[in-house]
N, C-alpha and C. Protein backbone atom coordinates (compact mmCIF):
# COMPACT_ATOMS: atom_id res chain seq x y z
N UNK A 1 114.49 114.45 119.36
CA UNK A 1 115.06 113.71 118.26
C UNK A 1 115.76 114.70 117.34
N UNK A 2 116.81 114.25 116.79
CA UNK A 2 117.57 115.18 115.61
C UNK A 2 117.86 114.40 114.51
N UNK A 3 117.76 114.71 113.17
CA UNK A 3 118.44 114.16 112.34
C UNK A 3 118.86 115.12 111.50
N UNK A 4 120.42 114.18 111.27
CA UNK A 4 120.86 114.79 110.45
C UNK A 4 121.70 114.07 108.81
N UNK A 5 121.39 114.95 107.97
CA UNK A 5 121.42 113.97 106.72
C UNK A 5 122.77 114.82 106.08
N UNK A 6 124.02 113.76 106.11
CA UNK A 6 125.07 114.30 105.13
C UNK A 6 125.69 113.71 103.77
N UNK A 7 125.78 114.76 103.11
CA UNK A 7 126.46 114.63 101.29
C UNK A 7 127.35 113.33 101.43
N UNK A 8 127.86 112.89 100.47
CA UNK A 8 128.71 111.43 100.67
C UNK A 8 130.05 112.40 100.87
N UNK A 9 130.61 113.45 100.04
CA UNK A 9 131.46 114.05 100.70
C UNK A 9 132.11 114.54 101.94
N UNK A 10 131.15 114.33 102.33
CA UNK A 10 131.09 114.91 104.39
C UNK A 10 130.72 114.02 105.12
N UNK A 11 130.41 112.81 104.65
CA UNK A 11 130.20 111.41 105.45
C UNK A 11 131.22 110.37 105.31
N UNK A 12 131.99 109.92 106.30
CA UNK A 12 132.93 108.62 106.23
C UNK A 12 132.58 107.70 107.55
N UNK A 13 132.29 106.57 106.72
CA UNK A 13 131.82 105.19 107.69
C UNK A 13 132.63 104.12 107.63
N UNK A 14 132.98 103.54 108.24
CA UNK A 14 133.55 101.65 107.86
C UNK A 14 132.76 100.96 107.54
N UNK A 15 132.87 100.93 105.91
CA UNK A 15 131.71 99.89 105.69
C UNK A 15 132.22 98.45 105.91
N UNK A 16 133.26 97.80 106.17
CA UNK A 16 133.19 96.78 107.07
C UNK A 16 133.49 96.88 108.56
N UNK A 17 133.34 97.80 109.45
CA UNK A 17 133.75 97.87 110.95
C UNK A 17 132.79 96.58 111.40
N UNK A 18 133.93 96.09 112.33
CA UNK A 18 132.94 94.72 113.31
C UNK A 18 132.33 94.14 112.62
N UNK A 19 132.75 93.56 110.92
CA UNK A 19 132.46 92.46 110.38
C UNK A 19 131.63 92.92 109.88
N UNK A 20 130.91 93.44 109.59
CA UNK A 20 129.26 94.20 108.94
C UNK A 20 129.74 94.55 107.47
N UNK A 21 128.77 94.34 106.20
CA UNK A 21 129.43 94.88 105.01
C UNK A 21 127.56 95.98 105.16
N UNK A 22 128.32 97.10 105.21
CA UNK A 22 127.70 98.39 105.08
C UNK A 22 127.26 99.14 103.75
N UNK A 23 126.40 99.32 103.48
CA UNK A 23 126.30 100.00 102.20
C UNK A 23 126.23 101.54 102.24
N UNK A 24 126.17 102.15 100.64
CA UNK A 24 126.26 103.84 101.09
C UNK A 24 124.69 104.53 101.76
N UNK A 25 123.65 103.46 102.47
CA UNK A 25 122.69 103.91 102.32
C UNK A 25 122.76 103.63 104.42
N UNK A 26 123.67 103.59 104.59
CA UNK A 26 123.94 103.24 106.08
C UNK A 26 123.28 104.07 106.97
N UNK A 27 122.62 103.83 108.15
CA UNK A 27 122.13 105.20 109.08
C UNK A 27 122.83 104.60 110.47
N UNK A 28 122.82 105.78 111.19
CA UNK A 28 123.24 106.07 112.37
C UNK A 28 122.64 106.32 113.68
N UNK A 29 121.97 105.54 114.11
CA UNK A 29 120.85 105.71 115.26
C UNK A 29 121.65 105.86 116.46
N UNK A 30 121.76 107.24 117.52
CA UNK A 30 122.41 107.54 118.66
C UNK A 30 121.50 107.75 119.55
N UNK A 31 120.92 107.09 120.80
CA UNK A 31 120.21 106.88 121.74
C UNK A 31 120.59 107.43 122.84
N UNK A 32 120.48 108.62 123.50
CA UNK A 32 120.48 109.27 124.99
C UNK A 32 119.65 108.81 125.33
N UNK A 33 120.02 108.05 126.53
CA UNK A 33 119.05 107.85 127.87
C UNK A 33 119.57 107.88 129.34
N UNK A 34 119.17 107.72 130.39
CA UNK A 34 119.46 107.26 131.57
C UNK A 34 119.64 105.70 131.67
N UNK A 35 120.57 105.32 132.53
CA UNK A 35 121.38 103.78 132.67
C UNK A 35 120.45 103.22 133.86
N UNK A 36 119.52 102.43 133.04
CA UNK A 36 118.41 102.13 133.80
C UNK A 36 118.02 100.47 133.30
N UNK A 37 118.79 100.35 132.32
CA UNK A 37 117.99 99.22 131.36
C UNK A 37 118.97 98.27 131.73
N UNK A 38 118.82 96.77 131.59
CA UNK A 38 119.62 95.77 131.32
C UNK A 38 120.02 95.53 130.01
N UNK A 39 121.32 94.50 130.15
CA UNK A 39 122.00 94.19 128.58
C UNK A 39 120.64 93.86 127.96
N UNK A 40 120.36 93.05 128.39
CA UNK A 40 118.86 91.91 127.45
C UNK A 40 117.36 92.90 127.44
N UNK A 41 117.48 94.05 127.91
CA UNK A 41 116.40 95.06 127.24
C UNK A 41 116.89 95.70 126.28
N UNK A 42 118.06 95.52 126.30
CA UNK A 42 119.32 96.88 125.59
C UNK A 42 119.17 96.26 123.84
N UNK A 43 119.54 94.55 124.41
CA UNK A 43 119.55 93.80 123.27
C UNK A 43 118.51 93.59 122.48
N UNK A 44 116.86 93.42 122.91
CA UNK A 44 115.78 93.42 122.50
C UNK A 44 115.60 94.62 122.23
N UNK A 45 115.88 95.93 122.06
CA UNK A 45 115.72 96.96 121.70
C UNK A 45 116.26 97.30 120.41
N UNK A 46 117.95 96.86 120.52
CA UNK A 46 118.38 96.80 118.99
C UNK A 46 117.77 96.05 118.04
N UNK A 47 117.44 94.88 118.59
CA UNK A 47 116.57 93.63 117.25
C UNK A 47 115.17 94.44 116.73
N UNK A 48 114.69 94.53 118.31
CA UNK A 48 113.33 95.39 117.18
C UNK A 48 113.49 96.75 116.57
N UNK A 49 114.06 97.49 117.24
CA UNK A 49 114.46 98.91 115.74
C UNK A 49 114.99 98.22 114.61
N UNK A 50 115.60 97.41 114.33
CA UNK A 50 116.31 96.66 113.24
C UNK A 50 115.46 96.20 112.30
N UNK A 51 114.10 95.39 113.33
CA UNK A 51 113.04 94.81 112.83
C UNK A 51 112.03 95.75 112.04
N UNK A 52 111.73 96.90 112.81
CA UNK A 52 110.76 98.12 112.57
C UNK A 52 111.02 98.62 110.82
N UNK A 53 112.32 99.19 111.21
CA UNK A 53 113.17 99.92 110.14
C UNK A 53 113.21 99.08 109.01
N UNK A 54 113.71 97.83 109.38
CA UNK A 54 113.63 96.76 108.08
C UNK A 54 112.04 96.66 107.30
N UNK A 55 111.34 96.66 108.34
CA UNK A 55 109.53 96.36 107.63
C UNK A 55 109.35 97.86 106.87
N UNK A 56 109.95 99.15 107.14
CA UNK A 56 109.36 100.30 106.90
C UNK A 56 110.26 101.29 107.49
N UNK A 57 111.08 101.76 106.94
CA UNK A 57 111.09 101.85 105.46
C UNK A 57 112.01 100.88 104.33
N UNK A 58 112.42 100.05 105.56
CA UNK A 58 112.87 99.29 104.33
C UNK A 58 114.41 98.78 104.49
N UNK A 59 114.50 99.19 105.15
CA UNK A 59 116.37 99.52 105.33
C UNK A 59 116.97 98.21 106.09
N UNK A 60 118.22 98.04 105.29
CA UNK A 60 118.93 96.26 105.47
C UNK A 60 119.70 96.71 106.46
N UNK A 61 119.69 95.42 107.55
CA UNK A 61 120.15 95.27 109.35
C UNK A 61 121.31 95.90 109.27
N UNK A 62 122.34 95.60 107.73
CA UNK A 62 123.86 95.52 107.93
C UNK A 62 123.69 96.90 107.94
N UNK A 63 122.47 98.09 107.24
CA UNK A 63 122.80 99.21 107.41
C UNK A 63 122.56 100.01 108.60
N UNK A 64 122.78 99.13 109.48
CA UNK A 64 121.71 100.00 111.10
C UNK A 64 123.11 99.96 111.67
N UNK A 65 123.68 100.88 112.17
CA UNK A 65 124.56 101.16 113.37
C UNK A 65 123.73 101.72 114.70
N UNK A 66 123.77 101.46 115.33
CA UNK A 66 123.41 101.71 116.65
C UNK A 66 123.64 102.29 117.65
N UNK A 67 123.83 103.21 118.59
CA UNK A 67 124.99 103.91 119.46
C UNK A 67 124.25 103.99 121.28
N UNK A 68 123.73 103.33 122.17
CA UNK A 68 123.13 103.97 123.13
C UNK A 68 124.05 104.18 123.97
N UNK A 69 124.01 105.80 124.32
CA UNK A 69 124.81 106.81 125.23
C UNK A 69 124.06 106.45 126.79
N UNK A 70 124.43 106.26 127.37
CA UNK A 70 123.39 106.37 129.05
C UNK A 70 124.64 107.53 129.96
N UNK A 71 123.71 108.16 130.50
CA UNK A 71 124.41 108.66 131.68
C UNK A 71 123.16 108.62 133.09
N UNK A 72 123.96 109.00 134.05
CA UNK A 72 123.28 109.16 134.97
C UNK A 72 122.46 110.16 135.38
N UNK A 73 121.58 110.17 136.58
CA UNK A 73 120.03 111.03 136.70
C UNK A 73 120.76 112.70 136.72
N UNK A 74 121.98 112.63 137.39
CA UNK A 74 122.55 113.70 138.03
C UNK A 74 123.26 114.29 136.29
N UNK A 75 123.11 113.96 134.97
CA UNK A 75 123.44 114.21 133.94
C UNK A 75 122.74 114.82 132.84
N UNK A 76 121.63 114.92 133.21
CA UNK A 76 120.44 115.31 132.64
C UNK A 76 120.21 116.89 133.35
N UNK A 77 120.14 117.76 132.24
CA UNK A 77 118.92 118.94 132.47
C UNK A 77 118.28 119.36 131.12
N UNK A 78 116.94 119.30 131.58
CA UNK A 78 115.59 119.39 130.63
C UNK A 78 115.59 121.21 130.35
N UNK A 79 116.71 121.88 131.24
CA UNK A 79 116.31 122.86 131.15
C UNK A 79 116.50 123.98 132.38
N UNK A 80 116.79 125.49 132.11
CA UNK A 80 116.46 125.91 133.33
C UNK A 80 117.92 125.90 134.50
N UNK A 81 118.75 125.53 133.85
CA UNK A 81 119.58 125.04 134.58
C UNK A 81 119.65 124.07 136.13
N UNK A 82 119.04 123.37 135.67
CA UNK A 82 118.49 122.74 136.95
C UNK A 82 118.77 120.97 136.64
N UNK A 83 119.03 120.35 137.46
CA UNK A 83 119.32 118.97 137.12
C UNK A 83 117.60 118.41 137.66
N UNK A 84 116.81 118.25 136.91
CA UNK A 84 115.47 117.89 137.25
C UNK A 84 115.47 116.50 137.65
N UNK A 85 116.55 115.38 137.54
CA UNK A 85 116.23 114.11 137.99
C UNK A 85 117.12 114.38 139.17
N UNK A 86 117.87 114.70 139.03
CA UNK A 86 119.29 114.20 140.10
C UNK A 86 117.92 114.27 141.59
């Protein structure tokens, strides 16, 4: 996991992109995984982080952006130079 937290100076978002009114308190959740999941796990995944985040700490849906990256097994190394799934 990484986070990273930037000044409003060094951060630019659309606070209306894709209809959403965004506030300055917006976060950015980017998901690496392997392309393993279906749309409708993909989709139940966004509702409940949405859900989680909303109960604790607190944070409104319009401010959740979402991003899941998938690549394939042969895309991954843990390390070592070695592709450990492929």
């Amino acid at each position: 996991m990484t986070i990273t937290e930037h000044g409003e100076a060094d951060f630019r978002y659309g606070a209306t992109y894709g209809g959403i009114n965004r506030s300055d308190d917006v976060i950015f959740v980017q998901i690496s995984a392997m392309n393993t999941r279906t749309v409708d796990q993909k989709k139940a995944l966004y509702r409940r982080i949405a859900e989680l985040l909303g109960d604790e700490p607190g944070i409104r849906a319009d401010d959740l952006f979402i991003n899941l990256v998938e690549g394939t097994r042969e895309n991954w190394s843990l390390g070592r130079g070695l592709a450990q799934y492929a």
